[in-house]
PDB file of N, CA and C in Angstrom:
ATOM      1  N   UNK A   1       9.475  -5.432  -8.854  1.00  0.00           N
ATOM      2  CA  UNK A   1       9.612  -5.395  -7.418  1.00  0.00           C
ATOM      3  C   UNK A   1      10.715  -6.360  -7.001  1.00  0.00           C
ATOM      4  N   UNK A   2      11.662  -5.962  -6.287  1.00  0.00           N
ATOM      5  CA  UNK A   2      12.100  -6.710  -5.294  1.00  0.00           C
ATOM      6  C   UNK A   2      12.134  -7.893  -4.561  1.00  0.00           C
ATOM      7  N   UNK A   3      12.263  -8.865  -4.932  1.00  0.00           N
ATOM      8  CA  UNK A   3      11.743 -10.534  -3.769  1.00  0.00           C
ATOM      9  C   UNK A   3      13.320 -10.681  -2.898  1.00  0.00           C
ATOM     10  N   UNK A   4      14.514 -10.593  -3.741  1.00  0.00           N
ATOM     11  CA  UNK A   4      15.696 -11.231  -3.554  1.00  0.00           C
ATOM     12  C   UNK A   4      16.976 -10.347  -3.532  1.00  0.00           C
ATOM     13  N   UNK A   5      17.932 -10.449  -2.963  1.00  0.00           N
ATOM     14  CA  UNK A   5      18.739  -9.295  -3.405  1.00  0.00           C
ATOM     15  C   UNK A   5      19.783 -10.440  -4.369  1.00  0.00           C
ATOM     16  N   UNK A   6      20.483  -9.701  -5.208  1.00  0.00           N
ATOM     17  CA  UNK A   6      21.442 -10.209  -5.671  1.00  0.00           C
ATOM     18  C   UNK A   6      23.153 -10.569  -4.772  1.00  0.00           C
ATOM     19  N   UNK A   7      23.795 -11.561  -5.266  1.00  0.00           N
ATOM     20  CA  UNK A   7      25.029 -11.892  -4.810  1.00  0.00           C
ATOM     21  C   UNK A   7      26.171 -11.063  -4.644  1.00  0.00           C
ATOM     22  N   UNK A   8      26.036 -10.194  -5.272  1.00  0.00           N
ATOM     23  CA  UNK A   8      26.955  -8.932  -5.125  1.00  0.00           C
ATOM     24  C   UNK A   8      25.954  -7.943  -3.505  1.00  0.00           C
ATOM     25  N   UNK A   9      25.217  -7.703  -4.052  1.00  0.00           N
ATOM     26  CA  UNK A   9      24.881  -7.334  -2.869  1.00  0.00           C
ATOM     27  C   UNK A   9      24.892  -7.564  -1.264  1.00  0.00           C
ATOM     28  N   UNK A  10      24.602  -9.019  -1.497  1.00  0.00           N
ATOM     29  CA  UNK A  10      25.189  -9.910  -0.138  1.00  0.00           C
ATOM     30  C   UNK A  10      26.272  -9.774   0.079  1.00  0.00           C
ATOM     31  N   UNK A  11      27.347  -9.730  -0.992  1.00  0.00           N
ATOM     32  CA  UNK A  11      28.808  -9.543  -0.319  1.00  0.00           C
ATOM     33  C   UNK A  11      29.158  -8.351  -0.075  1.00  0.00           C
ATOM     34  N   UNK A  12      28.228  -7.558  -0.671  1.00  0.00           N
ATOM     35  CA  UNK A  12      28.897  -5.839   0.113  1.00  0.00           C
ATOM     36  C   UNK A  12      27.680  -5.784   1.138  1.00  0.00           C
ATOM     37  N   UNK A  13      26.835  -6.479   1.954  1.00  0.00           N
ATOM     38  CA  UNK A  13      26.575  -5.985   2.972  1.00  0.00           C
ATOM     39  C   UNK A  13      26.927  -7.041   3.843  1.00  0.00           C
ATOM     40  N   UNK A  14      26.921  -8.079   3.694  1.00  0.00           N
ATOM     41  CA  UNK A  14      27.845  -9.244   4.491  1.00  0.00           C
ATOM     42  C   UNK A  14      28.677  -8.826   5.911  1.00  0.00           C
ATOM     43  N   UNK A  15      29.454  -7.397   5.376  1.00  0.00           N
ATOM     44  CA  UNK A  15      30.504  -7.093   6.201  1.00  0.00           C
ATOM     45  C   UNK A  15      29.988  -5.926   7.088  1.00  0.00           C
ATOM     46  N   UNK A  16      29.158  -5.577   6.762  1.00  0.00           N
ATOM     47  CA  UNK A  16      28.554  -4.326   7.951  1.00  0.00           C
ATOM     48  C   UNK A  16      27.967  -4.766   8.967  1.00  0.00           C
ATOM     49  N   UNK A  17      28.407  -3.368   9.737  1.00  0.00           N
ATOM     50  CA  UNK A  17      27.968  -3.473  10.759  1.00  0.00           C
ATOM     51  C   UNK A  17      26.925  -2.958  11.611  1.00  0.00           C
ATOM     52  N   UNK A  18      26.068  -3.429  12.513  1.00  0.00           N
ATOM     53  CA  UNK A  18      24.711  -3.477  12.774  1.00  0.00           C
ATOM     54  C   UNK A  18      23.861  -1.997  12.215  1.00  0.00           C
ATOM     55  N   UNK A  19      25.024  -0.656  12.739  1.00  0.00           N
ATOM     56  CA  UNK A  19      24.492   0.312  12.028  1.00  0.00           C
ATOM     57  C   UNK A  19      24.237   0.503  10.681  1.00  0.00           C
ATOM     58  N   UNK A  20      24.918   0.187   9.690  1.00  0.00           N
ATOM     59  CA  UNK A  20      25.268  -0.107   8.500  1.00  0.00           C
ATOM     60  C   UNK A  20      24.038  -1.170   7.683  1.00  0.00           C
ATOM     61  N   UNK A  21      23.847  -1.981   8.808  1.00  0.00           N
ATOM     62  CA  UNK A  21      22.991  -3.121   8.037  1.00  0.00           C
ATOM     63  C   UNK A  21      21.315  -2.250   8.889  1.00  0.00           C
ATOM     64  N   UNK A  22      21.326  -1.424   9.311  1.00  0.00           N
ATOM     65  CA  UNK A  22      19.958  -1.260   9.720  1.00  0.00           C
ATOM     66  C   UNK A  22      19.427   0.469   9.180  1.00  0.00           C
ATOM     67  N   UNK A  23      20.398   0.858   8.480  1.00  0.00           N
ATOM     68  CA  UNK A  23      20.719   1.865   7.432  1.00  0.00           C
ATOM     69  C   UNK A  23      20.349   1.126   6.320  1.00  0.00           C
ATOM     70  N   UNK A  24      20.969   0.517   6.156  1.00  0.00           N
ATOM     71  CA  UNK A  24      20.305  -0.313   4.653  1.00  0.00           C
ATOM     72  C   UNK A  24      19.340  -1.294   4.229  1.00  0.00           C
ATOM     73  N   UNK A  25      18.742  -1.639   5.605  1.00  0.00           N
ATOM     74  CA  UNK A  25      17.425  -2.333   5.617  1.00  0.00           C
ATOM     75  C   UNK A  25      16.176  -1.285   5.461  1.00  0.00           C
ATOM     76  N   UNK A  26      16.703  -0.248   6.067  1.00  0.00           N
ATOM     77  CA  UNK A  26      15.755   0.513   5.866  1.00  0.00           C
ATOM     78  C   UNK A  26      15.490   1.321   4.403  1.00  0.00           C
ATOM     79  N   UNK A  27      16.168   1.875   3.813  1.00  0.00           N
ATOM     80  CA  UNK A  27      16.244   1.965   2.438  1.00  0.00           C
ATOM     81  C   UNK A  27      15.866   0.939   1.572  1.00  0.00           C
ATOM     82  N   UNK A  28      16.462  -0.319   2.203  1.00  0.00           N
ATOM     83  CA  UNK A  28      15.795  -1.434   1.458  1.00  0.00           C
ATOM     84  C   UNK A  28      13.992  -1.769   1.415  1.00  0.00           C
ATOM     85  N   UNK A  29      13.776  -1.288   2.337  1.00  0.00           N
ATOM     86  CA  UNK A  29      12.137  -1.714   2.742  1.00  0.00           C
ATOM     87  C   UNK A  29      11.694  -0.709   2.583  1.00  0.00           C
ATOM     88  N   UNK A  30      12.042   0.761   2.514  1.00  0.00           N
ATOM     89  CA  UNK A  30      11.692   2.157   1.675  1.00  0.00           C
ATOM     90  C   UNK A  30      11.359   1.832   0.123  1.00  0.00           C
ATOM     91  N   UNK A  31      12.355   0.984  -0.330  1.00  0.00           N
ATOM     92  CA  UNK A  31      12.486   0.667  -1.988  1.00  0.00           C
ATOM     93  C   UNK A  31      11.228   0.138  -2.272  1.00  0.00           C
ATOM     94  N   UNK A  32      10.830  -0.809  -1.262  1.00  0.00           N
ATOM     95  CA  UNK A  32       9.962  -1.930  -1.826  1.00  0.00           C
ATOM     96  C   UNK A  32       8.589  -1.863  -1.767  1.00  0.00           C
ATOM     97  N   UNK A  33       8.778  -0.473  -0.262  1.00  0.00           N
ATOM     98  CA  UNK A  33       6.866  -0.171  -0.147  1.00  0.00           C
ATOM     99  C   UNK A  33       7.406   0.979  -1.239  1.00  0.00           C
ATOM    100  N   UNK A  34       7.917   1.716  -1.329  1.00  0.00           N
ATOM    101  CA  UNK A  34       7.479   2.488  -2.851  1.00  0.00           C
ATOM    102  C   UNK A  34       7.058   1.584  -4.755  1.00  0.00           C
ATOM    103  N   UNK A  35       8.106   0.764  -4.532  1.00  0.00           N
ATOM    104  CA  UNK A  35       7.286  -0.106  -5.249  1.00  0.00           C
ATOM    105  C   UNK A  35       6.022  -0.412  -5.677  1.00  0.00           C
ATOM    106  N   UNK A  36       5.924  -0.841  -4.434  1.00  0.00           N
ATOM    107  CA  UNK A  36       4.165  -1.317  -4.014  1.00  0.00           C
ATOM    108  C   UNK A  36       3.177  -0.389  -4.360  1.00  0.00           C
ATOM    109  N   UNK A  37       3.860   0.985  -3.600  1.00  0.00           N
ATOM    110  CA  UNK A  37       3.034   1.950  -3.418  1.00  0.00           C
ATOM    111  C   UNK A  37       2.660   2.116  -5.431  1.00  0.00           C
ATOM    112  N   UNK A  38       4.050   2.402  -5.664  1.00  0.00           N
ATOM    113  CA  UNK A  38       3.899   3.243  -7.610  1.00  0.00           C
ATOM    114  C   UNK A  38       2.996   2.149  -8.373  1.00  0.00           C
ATOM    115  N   UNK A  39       3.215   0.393  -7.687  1.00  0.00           N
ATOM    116  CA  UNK A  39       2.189  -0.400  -8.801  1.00  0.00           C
ATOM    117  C   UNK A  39       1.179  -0.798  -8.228  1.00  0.00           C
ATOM    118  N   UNK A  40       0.494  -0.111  -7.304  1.00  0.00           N
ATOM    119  CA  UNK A  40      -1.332  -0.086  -6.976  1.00  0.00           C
ATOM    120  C   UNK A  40      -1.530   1.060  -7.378  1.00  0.00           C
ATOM    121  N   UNK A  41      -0.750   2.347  -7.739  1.00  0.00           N
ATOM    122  CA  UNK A  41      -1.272   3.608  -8.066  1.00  0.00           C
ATOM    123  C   UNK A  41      -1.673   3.504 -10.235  1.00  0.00           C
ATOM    124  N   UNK A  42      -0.628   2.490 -10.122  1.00  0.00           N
ATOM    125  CA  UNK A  42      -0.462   2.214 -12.147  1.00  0.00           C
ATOM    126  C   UNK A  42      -1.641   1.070 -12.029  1.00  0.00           C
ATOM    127  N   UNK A  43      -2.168   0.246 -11.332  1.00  0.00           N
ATOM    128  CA  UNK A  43      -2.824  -0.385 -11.294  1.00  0.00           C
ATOM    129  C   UNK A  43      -4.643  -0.159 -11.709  1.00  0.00           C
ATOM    130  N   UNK A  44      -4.641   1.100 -10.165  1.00  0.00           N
ATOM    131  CA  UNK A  44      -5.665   2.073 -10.325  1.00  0.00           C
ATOM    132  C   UNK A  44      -6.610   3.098 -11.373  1.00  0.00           C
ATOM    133  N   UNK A  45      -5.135   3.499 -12.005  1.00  0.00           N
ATOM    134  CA  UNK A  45      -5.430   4.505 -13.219  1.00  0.00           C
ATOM    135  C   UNK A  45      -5.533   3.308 -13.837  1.00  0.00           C
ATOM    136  N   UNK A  46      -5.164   2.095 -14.353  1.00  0.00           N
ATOM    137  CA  UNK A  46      -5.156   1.101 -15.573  1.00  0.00           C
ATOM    138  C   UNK A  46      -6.713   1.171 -15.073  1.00  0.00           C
ATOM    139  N   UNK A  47      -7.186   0.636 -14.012  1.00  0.00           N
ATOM    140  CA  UNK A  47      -8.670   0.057 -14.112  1.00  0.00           C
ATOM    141  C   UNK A  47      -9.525   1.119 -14.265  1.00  0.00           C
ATOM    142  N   UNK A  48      -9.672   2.521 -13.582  1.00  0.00           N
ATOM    143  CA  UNK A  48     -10.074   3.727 -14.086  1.00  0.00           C
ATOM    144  C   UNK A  48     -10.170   4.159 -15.500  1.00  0.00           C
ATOM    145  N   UNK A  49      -9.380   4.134 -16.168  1.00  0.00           N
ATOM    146  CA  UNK A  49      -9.058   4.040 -17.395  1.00  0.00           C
ATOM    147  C   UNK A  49     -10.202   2.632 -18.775  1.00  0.00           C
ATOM    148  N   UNK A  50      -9.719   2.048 -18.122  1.00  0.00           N
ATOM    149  CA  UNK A  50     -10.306   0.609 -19.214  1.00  0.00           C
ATOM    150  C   UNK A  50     -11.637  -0.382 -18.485  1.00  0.00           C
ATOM    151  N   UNK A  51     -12.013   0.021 -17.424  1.00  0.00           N
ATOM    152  CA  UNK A  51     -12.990  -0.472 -17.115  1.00  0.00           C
ATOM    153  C   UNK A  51     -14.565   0.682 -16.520  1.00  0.00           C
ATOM    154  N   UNK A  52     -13.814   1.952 -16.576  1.00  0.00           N
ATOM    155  CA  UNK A  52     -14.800   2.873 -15.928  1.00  0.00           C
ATOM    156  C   UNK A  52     -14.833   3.613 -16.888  1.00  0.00           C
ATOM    157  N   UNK A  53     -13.527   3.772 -18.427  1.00  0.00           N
ATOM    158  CA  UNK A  53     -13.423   4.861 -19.377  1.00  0.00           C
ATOM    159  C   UNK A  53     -13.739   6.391 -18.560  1.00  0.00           C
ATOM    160  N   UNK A  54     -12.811   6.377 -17.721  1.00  0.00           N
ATOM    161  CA  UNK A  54     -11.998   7.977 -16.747  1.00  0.00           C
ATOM    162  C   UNK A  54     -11.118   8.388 -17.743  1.00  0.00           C
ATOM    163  N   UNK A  55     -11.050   9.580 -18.270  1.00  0.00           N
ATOM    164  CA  UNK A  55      -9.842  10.244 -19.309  1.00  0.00           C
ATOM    165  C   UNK A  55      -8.489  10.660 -18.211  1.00  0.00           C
ATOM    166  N   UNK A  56      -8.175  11.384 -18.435  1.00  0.00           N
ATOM    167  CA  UNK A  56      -6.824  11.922 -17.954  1.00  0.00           C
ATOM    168  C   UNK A  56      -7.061  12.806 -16.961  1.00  0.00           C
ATOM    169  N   UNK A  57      -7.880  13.803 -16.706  1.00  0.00           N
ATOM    170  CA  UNK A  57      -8.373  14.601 -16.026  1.00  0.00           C
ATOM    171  C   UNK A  57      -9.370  13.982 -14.528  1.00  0.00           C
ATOM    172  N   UNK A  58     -10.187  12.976 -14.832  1.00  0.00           N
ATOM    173  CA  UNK A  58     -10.551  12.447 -14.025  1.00  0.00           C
ATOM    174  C   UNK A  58      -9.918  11.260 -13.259  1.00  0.00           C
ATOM    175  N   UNK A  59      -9.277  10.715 -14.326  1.00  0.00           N
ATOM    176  CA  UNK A  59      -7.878  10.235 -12.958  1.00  0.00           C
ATOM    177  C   UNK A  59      -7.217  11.019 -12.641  1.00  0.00           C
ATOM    178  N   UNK A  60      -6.480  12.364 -13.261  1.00  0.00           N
ATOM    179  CA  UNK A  60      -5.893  13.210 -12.025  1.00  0.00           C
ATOM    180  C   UNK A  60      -6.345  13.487 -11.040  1.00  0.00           C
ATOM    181  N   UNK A  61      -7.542  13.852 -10.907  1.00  0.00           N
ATOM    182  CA  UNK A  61      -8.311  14.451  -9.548  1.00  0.00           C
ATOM    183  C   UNK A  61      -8.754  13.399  -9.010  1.00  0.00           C
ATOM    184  N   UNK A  62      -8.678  12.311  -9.192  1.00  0.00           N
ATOM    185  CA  UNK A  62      -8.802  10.910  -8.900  1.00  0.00           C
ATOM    186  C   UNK A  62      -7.420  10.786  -7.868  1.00  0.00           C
ATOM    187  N   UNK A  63      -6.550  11.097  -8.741  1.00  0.00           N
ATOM    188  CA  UNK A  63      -5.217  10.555  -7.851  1.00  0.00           C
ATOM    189  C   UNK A  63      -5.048  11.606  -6.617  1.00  0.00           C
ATOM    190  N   UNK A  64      -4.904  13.285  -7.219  1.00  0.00           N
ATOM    191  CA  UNK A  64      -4.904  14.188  -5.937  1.00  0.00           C
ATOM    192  C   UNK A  64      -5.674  13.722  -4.874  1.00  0.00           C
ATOM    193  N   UNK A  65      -6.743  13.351  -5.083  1.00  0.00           N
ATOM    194  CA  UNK A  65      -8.018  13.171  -3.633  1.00  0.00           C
ATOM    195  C   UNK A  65      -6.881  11.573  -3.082  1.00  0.00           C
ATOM    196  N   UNK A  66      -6.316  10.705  -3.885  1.00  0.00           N
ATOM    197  CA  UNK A  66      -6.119   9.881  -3.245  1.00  0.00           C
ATOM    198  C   UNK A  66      -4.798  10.349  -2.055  1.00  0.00           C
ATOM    199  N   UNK A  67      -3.702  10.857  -2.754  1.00  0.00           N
ATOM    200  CA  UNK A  67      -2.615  11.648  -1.962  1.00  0.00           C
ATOM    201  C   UNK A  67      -3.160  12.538  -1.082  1.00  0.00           C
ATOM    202  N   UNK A  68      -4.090  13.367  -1.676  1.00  0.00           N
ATOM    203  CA  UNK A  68      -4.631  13.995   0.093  1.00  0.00           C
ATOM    204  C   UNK A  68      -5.176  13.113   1.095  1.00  0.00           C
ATOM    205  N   UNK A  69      -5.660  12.460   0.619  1.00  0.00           N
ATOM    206  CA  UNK A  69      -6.544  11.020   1.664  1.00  0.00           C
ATOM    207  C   UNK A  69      -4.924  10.804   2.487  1.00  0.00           C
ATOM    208  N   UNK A  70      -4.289   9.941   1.440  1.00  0.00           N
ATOM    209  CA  UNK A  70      -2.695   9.821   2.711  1.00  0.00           C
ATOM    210  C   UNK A  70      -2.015  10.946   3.085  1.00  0.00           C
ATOM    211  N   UNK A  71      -2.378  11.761   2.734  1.00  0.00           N
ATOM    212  CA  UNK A  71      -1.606  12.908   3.421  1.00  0.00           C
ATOM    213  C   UNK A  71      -2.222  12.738   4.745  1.00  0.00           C
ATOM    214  N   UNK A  72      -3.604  13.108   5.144  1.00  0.00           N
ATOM    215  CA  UNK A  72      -4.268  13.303   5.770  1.00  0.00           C
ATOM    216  C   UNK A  72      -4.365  12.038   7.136  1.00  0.00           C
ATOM    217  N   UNK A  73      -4.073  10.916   6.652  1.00  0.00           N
ATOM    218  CA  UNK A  73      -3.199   9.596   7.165  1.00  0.00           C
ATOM    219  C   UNK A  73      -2.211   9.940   7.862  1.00  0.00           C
ATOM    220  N   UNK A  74      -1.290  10.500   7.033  1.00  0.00           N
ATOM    221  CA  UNK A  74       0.228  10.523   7.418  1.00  0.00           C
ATOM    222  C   UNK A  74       0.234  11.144   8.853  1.00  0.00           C
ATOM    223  N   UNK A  75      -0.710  12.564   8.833  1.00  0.00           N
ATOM    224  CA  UNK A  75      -0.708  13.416   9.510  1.00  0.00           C
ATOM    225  C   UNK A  75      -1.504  13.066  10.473  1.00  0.00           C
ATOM    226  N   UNK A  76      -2.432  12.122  10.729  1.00  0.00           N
ATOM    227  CA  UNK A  76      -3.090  11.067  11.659  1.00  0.00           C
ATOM    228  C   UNK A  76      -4.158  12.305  12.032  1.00  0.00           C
ATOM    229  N   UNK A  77      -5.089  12.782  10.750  1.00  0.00           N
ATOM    230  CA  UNK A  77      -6.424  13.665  10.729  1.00  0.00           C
ATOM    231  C   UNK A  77      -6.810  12.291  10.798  1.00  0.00           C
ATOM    232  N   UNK A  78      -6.818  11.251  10.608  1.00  0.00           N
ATOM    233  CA  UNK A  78      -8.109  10.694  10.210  1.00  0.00           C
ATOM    234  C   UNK A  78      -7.177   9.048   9.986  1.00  0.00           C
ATOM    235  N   UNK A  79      -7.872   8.040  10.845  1.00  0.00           N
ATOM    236  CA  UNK A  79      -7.457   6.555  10.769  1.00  0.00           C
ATOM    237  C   UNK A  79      -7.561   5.839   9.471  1.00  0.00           C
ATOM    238  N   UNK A  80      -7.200   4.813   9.230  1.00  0.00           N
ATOM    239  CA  UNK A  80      -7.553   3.753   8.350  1.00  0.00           C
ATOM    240  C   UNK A  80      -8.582   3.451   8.521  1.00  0.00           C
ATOM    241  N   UNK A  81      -8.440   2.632   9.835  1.00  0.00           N
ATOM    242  CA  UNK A  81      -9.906   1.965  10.615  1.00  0.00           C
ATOM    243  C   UNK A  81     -11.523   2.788  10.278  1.00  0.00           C
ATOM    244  N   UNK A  82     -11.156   4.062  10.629  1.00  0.00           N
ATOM    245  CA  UNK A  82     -12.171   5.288  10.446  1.00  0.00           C
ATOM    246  C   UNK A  82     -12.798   4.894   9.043  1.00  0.00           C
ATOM    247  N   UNK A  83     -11.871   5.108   7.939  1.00  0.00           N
ATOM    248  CA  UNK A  83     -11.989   5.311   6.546  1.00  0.00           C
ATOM    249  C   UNK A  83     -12.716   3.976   6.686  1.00  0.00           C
ATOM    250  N   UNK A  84     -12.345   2.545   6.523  1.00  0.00           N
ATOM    251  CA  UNK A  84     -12.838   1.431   6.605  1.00  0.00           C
ATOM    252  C   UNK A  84     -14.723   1.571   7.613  1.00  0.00           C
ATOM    253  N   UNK A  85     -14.507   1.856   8.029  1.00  0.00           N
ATOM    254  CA  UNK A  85     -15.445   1.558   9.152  1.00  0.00           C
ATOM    255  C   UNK A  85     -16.960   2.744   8.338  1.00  0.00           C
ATOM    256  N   UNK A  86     -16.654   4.100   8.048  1.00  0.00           N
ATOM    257  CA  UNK A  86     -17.059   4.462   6.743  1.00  0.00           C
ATOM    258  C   UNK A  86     -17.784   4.244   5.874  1.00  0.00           C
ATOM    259  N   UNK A  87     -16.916   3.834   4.839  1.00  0.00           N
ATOM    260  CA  UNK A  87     -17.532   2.846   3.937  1.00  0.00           C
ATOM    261  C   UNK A  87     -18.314   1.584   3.802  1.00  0.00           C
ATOM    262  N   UNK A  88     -17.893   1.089   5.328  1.00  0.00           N
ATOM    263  CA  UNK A  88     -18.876   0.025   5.362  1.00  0.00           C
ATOM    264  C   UNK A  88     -20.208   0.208   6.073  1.00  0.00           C
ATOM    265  N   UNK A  89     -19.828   1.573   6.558  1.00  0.00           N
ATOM    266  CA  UNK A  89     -21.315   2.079   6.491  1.00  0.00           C
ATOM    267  C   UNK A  89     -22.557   2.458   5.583  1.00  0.00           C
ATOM    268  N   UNK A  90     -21.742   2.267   4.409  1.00  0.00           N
ATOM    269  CA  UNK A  90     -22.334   2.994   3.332  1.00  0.00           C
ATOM    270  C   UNK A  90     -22.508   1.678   2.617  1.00  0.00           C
ATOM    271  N   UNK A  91     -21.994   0.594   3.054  1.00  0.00           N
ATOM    272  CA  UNK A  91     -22.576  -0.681   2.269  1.00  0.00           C
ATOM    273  C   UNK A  91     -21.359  -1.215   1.174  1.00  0.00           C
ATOM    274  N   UNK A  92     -20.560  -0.471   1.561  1.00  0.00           N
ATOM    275  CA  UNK A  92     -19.498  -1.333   0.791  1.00  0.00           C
ATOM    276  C   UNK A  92     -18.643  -2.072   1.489  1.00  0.00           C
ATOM    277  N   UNK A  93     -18.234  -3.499   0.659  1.00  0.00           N
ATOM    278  CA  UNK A  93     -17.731  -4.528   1.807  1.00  0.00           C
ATOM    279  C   UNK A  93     -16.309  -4.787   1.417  1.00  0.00           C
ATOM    280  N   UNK A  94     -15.384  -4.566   2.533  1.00  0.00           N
ATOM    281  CA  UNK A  94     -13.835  -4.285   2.421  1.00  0.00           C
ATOM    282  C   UNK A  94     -13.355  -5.558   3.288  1.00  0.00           C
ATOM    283  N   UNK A  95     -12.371  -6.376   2.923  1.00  0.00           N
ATOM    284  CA  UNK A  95     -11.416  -6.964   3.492  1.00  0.00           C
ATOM    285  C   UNK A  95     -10.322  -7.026   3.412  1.00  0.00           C
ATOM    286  N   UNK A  96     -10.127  -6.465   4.774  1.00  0.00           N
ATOM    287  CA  UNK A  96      -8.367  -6.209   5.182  1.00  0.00           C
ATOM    288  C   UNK A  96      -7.477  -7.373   5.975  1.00  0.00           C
ATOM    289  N   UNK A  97      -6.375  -6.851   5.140  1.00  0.00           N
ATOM    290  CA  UNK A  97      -5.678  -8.315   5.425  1.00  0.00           C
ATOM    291  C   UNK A  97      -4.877  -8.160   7.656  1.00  0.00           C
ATOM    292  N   UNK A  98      -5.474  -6.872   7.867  1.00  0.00           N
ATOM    293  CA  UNK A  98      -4.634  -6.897   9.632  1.00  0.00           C
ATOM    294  C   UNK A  98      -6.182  -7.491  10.468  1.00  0.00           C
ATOM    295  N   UNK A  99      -7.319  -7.462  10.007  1.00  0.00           N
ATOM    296  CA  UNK A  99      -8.341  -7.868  10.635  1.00  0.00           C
ATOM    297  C   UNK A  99      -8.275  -9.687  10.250  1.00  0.00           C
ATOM    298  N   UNK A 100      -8.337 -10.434  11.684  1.00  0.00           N
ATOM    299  CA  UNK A 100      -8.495 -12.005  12.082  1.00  0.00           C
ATOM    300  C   UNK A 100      -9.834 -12.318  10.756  1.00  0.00           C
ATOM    301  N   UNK A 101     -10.021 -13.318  10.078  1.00  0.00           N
ATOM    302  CA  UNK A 101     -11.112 -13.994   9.639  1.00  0.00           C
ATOM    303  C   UNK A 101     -11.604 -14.657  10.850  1.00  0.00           C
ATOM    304  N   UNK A 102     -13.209 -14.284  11.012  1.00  0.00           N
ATOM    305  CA  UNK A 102     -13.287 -15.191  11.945  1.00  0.00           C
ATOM    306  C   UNK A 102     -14.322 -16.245  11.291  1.00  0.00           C
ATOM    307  N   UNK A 103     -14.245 -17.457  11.459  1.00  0.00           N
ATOM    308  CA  UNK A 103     -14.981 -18.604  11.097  1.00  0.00           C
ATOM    309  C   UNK A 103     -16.719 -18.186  11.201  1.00  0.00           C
ATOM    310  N   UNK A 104     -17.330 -18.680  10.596  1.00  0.00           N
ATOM    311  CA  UNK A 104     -19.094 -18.583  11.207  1.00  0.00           C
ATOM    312  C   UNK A 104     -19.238 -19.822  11.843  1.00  0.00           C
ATOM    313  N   UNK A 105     -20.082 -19.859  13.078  1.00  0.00           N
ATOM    314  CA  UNK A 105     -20.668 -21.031  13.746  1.00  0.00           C
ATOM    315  C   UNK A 105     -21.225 -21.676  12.655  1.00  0.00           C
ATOM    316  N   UNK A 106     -20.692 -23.188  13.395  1.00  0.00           N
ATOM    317  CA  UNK A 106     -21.531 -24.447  12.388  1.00  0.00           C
ATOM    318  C   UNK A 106     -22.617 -24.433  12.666  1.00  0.00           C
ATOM    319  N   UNK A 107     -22.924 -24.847  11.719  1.00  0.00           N
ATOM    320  CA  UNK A 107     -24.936 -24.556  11.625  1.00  0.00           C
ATOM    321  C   UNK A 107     -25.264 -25.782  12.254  1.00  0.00           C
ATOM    322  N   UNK A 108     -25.967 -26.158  13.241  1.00  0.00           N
ATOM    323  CA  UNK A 108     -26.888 -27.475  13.721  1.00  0.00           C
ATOM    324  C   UNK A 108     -28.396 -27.770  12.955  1.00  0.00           C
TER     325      UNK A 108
END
């Protein structure tokens, strides 16, 4: 992944201009959530794989249901929040990093 760009790079975007640099920020930050995106998906199948022993077949249909899930996102059938809200109906406990921590009252 991505943290830094290199010195060559700085000097060929150095000189552009606002269109130019907001053309290539965006590609740039395209690069990096795909990144992200390809190493939680290699992540997934690794733990599927070696901690649940899922073969090949059951992480595929593992992964399709996950791409339809964001498809289904993309296409705004159905929230995050929703999905979250969901599952924690069902007793599973999720923490997301856009929801505030809120402190618990001190105990007296």
């Amino acid at each position: 992944m991505r943290e830094v760009i290199d010195r060559f790079t700085y000097k060929r975007i150095k000189g552009y201009n606002r269109e130019q640099l907001n053309e290539w920020l965006t590609r740039f930050g395209t690069e990096i959530y795909n990144d992200g995106c390809r190493d939680a998906a290699v992540a997934e199948m690794l733990a599927l794989r070696d901690e649940f022993g899922f073969g090949t077949q059951r992480i595929g249909r593992f992964m399709e249901k996950r791409d339809n899930t964001i498809d289904c996102i993309n296409r705004r059938l159905i929230s995050v929040p929703e999905i979250i809200d969901g599952l924690r109906g069902e007793g599973l406990k999720i923490k997301t990093d856009f929801e505030p921590e809120v402190p618990e009252a001190p105990k007296k």
